[in-house]
Protein backbone atom coordinates (compact mmCIF):
# COMPACT_ATOMS: atom_id res chain seq x y z
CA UNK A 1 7.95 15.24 5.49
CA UNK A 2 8.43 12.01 2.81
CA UNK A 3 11.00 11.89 0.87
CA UNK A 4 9.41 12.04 -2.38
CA UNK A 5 7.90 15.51 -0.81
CA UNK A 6 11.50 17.10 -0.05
CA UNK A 7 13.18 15.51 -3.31
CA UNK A 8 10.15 16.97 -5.40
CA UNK A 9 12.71 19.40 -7.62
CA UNK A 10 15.12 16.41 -8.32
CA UNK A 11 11.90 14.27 -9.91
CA UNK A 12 12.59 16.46 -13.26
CA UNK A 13 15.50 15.28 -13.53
CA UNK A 14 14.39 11.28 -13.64
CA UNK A 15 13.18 9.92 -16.62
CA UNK A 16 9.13 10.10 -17.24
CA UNK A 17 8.86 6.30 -16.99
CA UNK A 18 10.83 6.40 -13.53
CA UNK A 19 8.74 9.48 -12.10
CA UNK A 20 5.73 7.27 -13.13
CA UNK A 21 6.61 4.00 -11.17
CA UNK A 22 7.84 6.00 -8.27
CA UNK A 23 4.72 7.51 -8.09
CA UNK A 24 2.81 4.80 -8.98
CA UNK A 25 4.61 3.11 -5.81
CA UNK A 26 3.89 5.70 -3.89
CA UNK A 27 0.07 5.83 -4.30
CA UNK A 28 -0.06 2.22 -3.86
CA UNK A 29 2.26 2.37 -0.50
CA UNK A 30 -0.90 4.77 0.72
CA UNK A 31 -3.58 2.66 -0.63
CA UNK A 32 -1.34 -0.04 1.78
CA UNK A 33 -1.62 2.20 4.67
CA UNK A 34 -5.33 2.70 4.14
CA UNK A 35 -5.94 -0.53 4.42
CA UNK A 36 -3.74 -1.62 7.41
CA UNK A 37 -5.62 1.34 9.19
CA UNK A 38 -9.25 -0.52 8.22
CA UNK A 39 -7.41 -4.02 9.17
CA UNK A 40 -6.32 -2.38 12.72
CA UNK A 41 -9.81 -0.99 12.80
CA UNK A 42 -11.71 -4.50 12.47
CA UNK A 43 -9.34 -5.93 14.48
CA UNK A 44 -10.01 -3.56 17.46
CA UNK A 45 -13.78 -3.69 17.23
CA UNK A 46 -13.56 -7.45 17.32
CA UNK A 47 -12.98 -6.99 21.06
CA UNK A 48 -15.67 -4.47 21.74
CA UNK A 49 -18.15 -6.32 24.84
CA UNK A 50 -21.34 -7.77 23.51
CA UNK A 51 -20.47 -8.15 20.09
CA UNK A 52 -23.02 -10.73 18.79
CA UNK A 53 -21.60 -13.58 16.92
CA UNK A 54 -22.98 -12.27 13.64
CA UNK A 55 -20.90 -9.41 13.74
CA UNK A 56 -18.00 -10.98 14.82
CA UNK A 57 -18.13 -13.13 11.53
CA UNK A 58 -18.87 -9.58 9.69
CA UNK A 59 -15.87 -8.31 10.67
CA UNK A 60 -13.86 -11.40 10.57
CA UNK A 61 -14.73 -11.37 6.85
CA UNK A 62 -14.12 -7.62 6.24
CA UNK A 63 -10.54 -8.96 8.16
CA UNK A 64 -10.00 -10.94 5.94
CA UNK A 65 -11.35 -9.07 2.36
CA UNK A 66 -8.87 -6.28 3.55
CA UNK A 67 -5.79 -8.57 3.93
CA UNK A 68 -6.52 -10.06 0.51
CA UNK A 69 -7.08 -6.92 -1.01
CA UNK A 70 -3.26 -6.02 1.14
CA UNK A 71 -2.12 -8.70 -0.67
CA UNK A 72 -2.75 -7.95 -4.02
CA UNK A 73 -1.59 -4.44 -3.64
CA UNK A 74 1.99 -5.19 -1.85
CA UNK A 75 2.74 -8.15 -4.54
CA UNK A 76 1.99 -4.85 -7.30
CA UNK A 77 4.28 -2.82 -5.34
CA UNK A 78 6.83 -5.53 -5.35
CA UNK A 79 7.29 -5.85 -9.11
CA UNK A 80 6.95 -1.83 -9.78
CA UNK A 81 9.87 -1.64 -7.47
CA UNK A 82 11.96 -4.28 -9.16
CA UNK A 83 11.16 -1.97 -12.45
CA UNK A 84 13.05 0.35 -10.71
CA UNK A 85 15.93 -1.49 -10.18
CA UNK A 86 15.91 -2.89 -13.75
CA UNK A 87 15.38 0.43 -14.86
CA UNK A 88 18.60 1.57 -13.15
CA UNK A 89 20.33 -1.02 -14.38
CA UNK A 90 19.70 0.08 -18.02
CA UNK A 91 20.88 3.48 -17.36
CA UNK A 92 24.03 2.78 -16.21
């Protein structure tokens, strides 16, 4: 079970702009996962026997769309996470 899952009670007791970044993170940190499963999935089939050329350029480029996309998603979770820290700063 996450941790968000068995802390679920305590989340009341956090701020509504706190619950919403940690959640926020969260949803992103499974978008993440999503995509390292398609990235591990392209990857794979790029050693499946008889794969033409064209294909192997498909899925070279869907590769490479997916690690962009990775990209853009981890630098989000990044910053929402240094929110949190600034956030507890503030509170103390």
């Amino acid at each position: 079970m996450s941790f968000s899952k068995e802390n679920i009670t305590y989340f009341s007791l956090l701020s509504d702009e706190f619950r919403l970044i940690i959640f926020d993170v969260r949803t992103k940190v499974n978008i993440l996962n999503g995509l390292a499963e398609r990235i591990d999935f392209f990857f794979k089939q790029s050693f499946s026997p008889g794969m033409s050329s064209k294909n192997i350029e498909i899925i070279e480029d869907n590769i490479e769309s997916n690690y962009n996309v990775y990209l853009i998603f981890s630098k989000v979770v990044v910053e929402r996470i240094k929110e949190i820290f600034e956030l507890e700063k503030k509170h103390k």
